[in-house]
PDB file of N, CA and C in Angstrom:
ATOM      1  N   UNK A   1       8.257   9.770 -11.636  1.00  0.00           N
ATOM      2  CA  UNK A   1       8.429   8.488 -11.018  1.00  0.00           C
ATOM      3  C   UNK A   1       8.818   8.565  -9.540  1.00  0.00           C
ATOM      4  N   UNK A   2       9.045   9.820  -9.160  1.00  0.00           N
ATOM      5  CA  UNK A   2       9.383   9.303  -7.492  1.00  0.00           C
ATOM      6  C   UNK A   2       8.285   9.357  -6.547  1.00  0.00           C
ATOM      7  N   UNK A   3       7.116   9.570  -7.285  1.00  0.00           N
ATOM      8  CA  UNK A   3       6.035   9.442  -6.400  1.00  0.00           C
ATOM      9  C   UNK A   3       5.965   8.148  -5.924  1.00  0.00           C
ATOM     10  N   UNK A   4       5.652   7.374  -7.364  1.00  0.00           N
ATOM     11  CA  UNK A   4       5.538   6.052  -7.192  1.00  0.00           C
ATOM     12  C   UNK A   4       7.280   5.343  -6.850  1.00  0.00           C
ATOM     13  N   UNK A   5       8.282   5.494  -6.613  1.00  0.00           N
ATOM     14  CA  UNK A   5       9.415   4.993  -5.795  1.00  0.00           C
ATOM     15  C   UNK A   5       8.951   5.137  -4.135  1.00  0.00           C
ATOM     16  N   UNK A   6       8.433   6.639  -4.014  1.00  0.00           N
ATOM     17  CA  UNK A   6       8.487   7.026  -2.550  1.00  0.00           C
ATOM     18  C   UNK A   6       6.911   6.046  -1.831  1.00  0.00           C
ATOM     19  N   UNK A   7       6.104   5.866  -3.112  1.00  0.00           N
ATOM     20  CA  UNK A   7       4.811   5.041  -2.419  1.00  0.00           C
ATOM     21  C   UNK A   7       4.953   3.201  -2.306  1.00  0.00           C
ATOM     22  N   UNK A   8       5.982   3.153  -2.997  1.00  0.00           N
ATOM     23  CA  UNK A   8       6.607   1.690  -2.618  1.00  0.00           C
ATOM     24  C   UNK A   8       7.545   1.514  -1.718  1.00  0.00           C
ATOM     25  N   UNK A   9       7.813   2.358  -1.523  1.00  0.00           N
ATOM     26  CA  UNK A   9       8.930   2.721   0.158  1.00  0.00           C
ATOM     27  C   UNK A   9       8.334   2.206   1.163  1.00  0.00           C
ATOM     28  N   UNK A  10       6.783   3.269   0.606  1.00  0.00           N
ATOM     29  CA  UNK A  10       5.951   3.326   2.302  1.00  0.00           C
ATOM     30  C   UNK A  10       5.256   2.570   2.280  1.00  0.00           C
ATOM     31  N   UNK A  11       4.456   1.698   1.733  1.00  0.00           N
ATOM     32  CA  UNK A  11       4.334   0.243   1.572  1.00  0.00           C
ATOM     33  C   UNK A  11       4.811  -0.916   2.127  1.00  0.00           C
ATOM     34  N   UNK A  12       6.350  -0.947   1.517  1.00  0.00           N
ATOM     35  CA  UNK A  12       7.158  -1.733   2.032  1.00  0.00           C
ATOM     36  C   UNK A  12       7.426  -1.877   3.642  1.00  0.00           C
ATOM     37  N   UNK A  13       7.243  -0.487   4.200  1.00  0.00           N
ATOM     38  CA  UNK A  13       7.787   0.115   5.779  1.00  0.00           C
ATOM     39  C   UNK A  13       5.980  -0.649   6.232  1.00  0.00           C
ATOM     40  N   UNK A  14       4.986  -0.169   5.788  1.00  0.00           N
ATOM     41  CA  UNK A  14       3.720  -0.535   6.148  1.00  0.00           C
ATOM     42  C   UNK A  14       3.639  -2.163   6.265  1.00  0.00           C
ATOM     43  N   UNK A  15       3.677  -2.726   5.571  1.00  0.00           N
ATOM     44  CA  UNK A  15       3.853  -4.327   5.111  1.00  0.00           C
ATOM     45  C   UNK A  15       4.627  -4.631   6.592  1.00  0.00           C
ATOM     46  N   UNK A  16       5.847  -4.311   7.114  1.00  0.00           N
ATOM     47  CA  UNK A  16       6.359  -4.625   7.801  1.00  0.00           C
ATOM     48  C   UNK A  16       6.323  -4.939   8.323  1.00  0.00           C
ATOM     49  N   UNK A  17       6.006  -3.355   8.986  1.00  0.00           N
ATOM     50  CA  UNK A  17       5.066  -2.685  10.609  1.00  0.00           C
ATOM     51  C   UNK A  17       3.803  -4.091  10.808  1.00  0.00           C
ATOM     52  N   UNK A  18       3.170  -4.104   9.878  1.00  0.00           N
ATOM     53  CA  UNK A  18       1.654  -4.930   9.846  1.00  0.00           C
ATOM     54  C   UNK A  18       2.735  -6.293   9.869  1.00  0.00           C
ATOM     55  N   UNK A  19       3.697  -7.127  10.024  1.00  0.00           N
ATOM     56  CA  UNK A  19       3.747  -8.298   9.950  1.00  0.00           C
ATOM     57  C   UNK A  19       4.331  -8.587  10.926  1.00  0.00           C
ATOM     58  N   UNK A  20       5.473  -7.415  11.536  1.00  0.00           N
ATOM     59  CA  UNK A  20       5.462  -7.297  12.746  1.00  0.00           C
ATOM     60  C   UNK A  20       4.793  -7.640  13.803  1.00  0.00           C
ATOM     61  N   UNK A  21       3.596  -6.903  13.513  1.00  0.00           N
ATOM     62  CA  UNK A  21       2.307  -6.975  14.885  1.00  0.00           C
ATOM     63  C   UNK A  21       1.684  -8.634  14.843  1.00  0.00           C
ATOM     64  N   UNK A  22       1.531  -9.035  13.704  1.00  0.00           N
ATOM     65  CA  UNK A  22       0.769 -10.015  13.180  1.00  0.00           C
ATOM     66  C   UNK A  22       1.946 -11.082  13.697  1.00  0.00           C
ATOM     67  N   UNK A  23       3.190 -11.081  13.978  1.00  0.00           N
ATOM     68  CA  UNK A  23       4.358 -11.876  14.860  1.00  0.00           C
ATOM     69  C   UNK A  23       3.731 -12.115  16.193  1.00  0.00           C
ATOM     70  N   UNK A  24       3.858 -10.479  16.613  1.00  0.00           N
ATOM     71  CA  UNK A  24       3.414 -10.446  18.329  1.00  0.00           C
ATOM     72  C   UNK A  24       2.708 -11.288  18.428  1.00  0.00           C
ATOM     73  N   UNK A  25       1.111 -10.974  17.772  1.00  0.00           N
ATOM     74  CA  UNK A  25       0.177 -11.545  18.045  1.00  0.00           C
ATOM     75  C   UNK A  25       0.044 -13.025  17.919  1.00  0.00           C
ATOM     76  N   UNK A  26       0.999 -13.688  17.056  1.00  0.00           N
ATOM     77  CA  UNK A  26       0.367 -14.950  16.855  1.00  0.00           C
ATOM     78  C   UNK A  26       1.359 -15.964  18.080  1.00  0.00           C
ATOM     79  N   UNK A  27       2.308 -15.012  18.731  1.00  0.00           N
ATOM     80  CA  UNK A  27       3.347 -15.682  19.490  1.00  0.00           C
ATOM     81  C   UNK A  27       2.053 -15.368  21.107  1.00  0.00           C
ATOM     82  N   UNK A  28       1.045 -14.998  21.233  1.00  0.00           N
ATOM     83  CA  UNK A  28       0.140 -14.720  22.586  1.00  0.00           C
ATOM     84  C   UNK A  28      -0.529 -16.137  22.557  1.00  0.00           C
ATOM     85  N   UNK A  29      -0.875 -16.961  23.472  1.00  0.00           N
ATOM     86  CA  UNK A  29      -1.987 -17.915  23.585  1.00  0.00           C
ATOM     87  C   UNK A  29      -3.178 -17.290  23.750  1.00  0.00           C
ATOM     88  N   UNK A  30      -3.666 -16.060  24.468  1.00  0.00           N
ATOM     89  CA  UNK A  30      -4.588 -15.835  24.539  1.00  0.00           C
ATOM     90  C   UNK A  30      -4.795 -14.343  23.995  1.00  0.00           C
ATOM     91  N   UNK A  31      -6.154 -13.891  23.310  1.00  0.00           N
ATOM     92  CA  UNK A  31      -6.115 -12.739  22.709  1.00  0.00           C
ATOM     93  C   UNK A  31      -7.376 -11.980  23.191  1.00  0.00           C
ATOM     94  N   UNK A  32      -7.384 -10.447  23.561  1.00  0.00           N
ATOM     95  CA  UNK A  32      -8.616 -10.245  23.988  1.00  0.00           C
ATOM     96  C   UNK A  32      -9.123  -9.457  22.790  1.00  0.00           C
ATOM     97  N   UNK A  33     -10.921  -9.124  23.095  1.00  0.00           N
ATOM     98  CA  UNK A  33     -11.585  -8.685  21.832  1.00  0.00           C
ATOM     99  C   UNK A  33     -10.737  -7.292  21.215  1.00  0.00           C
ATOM    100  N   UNK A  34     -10.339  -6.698  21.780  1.00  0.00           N
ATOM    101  CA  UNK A  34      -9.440  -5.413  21.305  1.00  0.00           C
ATOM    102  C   UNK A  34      -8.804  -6.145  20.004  1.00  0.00           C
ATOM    103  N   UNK A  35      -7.598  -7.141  20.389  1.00  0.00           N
ATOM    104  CA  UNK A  35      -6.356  -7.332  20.059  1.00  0.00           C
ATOM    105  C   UNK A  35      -7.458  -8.385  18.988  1.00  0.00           C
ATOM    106  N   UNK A  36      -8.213  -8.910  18.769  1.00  0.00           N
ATOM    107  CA  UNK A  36      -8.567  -9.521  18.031  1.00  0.00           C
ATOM    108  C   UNK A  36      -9.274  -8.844  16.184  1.00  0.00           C
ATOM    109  N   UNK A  37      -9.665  -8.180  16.957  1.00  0.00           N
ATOM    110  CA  UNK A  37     -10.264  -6.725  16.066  1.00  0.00           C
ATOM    111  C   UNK A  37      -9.056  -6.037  15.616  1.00  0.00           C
ATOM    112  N   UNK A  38      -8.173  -5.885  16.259  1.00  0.00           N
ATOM    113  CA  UNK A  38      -6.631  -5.242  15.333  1.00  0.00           C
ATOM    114  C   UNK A  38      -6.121  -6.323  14.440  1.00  0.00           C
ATOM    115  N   UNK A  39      -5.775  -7.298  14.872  1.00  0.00           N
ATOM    116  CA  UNK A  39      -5.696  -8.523  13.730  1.00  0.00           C
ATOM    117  C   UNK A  39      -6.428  -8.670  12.712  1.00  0.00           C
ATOM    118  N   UNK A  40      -8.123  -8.620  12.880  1.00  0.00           N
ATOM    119  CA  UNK A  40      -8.844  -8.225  11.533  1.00  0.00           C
ATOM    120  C   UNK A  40      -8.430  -7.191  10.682  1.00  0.00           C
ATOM    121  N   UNK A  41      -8.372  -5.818  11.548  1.00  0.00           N
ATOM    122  CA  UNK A  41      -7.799  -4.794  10.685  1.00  0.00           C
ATOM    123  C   UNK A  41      -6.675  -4.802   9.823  1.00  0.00           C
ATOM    124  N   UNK A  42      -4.988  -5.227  10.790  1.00  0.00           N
ATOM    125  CA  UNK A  42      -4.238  -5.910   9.992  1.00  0.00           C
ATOM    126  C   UNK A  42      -4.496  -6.613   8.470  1.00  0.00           C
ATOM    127  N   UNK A  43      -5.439  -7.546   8.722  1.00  0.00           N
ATOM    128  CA  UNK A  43      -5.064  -8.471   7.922  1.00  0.00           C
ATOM    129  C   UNK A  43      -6.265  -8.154   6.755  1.00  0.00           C
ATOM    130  N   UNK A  44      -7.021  -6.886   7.004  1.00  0.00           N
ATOM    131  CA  UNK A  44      -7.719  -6.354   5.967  1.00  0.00           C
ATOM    132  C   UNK A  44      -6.848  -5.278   5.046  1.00  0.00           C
ATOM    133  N   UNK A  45      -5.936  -4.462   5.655  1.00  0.00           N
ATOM    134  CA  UNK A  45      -5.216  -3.636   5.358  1.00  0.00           C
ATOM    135  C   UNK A  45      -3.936  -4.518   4.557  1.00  0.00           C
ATOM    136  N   UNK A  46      -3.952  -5.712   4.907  1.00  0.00           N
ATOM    137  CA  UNK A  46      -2.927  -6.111   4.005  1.00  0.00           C
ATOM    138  C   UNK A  46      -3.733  -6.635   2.697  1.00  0.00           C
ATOM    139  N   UNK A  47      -4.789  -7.111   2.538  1.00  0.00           N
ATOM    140  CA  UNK A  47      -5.415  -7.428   1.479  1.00  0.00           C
ATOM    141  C   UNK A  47      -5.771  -6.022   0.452  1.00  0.00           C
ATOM    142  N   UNK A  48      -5.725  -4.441   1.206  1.00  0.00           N
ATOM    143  CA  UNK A  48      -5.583  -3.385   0.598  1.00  0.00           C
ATOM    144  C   UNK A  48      -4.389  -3.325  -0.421  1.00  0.00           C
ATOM    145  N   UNK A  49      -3.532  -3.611   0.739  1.00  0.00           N
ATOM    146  CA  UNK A  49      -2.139  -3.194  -0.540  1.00  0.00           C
ATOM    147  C   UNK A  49      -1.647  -3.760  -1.461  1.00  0.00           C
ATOM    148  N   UNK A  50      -2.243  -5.296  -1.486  1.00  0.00           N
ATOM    149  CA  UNK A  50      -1.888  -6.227  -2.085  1.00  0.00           C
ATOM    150  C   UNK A  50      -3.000  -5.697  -3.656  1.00  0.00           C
ATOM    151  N   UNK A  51      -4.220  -5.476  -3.348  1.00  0.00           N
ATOM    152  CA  UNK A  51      -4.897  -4.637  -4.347  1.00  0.00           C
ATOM    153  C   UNK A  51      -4.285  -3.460  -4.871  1.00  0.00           C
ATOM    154  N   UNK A  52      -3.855  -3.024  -4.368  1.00  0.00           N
ATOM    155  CA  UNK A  52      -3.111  -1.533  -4.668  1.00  0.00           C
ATOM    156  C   UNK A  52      -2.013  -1.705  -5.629  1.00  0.00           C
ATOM    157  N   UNK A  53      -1.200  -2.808  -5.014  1.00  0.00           N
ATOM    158  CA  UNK A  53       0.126  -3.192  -5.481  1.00  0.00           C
ATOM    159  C   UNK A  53      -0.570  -3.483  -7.006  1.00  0.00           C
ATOM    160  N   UNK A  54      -1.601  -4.468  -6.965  1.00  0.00           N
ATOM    161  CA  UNK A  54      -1.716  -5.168  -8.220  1.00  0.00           C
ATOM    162  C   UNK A  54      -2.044  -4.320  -9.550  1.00  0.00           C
ATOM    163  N   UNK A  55      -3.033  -3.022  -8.994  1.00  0.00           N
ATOM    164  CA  UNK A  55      -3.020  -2.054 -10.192  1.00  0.00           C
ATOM    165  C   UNK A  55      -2.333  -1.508 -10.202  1.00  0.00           C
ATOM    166  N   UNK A  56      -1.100  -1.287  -9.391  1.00  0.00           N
ATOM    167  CA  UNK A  56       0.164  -0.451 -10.292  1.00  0.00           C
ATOM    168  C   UNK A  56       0.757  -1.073 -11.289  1.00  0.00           C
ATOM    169  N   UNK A  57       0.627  -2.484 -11.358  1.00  0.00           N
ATOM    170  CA  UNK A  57       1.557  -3.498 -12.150  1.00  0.00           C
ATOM    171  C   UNK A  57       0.143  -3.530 -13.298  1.00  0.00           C
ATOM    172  N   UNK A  58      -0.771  -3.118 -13.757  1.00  0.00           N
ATOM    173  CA  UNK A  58      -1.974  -3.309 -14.597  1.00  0.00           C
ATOM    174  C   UNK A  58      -2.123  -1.604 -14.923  1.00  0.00           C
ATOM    175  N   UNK A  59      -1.098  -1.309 -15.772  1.00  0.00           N
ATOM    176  CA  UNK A  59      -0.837   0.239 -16.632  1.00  0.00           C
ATOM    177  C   UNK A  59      -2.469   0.268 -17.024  1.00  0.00           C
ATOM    178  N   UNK A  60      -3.505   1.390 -17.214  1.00  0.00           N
ATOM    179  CA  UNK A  60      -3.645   2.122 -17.740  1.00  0.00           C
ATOM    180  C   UNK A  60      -3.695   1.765 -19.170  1.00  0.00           C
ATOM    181  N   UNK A  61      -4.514   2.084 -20.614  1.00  0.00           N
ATOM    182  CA  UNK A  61      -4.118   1.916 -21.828  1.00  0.00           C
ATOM    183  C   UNK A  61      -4.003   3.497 -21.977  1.00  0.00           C
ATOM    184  N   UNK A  62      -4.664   4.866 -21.515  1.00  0.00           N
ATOM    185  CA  UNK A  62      -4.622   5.978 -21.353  1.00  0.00           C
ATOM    186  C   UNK A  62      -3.232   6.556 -21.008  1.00  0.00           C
ATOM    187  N   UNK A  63      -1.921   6.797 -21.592  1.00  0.00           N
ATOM    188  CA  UNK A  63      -0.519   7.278 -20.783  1.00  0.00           C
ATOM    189  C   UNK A  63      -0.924   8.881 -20.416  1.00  0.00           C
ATOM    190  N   UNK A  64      -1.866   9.393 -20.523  1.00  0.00           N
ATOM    191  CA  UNK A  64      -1.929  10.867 -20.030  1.00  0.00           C
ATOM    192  C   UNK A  64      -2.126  10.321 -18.913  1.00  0.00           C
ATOM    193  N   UNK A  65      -2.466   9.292 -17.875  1.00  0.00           N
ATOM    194  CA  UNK A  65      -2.878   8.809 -16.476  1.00  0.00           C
ATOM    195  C   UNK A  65      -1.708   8.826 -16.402  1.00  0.00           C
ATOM    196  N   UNK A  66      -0.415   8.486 -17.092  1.00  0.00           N
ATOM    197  CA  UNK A  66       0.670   7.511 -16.140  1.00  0.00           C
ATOM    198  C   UNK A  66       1.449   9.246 -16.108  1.00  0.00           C
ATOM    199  N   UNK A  67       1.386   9.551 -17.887  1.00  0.00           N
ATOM    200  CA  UNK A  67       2.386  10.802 -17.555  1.00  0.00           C
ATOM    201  C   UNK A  67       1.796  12.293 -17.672  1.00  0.00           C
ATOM    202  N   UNK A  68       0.533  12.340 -17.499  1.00  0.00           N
ATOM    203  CA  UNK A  68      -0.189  14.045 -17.218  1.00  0.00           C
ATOM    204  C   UNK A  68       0.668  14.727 -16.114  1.00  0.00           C
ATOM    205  N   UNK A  69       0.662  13.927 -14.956  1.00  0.00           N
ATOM    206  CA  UNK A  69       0.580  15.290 -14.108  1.00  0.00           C
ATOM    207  C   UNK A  69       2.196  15.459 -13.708  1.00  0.00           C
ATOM    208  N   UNK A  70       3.343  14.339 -14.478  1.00  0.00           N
ATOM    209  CA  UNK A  70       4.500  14.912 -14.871  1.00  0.00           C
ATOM    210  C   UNK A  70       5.035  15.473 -15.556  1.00  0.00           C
ATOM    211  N   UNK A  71       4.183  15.825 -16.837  1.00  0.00           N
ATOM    212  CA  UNK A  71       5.207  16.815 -17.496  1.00  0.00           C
ATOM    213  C   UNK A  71       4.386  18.063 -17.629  1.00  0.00           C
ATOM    214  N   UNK A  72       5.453  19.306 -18.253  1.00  0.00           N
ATOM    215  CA  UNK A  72       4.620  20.043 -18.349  1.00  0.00           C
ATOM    216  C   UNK A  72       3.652  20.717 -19.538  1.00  0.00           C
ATOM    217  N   UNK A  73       2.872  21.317 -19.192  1.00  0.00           N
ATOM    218  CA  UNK A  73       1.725  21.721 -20.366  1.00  0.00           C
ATOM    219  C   UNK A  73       2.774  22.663 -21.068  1.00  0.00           C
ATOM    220  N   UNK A  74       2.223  22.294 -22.232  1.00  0.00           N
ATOM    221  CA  UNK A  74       3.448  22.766 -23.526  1.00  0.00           C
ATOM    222  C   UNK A  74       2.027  24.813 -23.556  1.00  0.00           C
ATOM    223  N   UNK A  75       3.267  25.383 -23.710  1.00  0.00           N
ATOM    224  CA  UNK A  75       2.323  26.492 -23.872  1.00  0.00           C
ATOM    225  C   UNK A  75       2.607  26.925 -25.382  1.00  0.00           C
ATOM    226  N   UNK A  76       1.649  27.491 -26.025  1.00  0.00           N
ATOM    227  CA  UNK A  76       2.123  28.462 -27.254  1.00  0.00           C
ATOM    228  C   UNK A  76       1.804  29.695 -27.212  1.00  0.00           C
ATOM    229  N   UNK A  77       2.778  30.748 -27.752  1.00  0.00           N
ATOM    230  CA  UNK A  77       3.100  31.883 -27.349  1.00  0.00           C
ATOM    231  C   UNK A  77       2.385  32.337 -28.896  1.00  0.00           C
TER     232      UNK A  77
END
């Protein structure tokens, strides 16, 4: 589980950062094509995580996905 703790961290820090900018920008009257095209990006990248977010909360019926690559392979001797 601290993968997924440490990938909702950085999410959260990402989300931010991106709402941050999306502040700047909406406090400018005027925007040039650069800064307009980063706002698209923004606001595509937030429709990413919001996808992202949603299949973490939509388990899998398979638990070898959720818990394979945490535990370990049982060996027999």
């Amino acid at each position: 589980m601290p993968y997924l703790a440490e990938r909702l961290s950085s999410l959260r820090h990402e989300i931010t950062d991106l709402q941050n900018l999306n502040v700047l920008y909406s406090q400018q009257s005027q925007h040039s094509p650069i800064e307009r095209t980063a706002s698209g990006v923004r606001e595509s990248r937030l429709v990413q995580i919001k996808q992202e977010l949603s299949k973490m909360l939509n388990r899998p019926d398979d638990t070898a996905v959720w818990w394979g690559s945490s535990r370990k392979p049982n060996h027999v001797a």
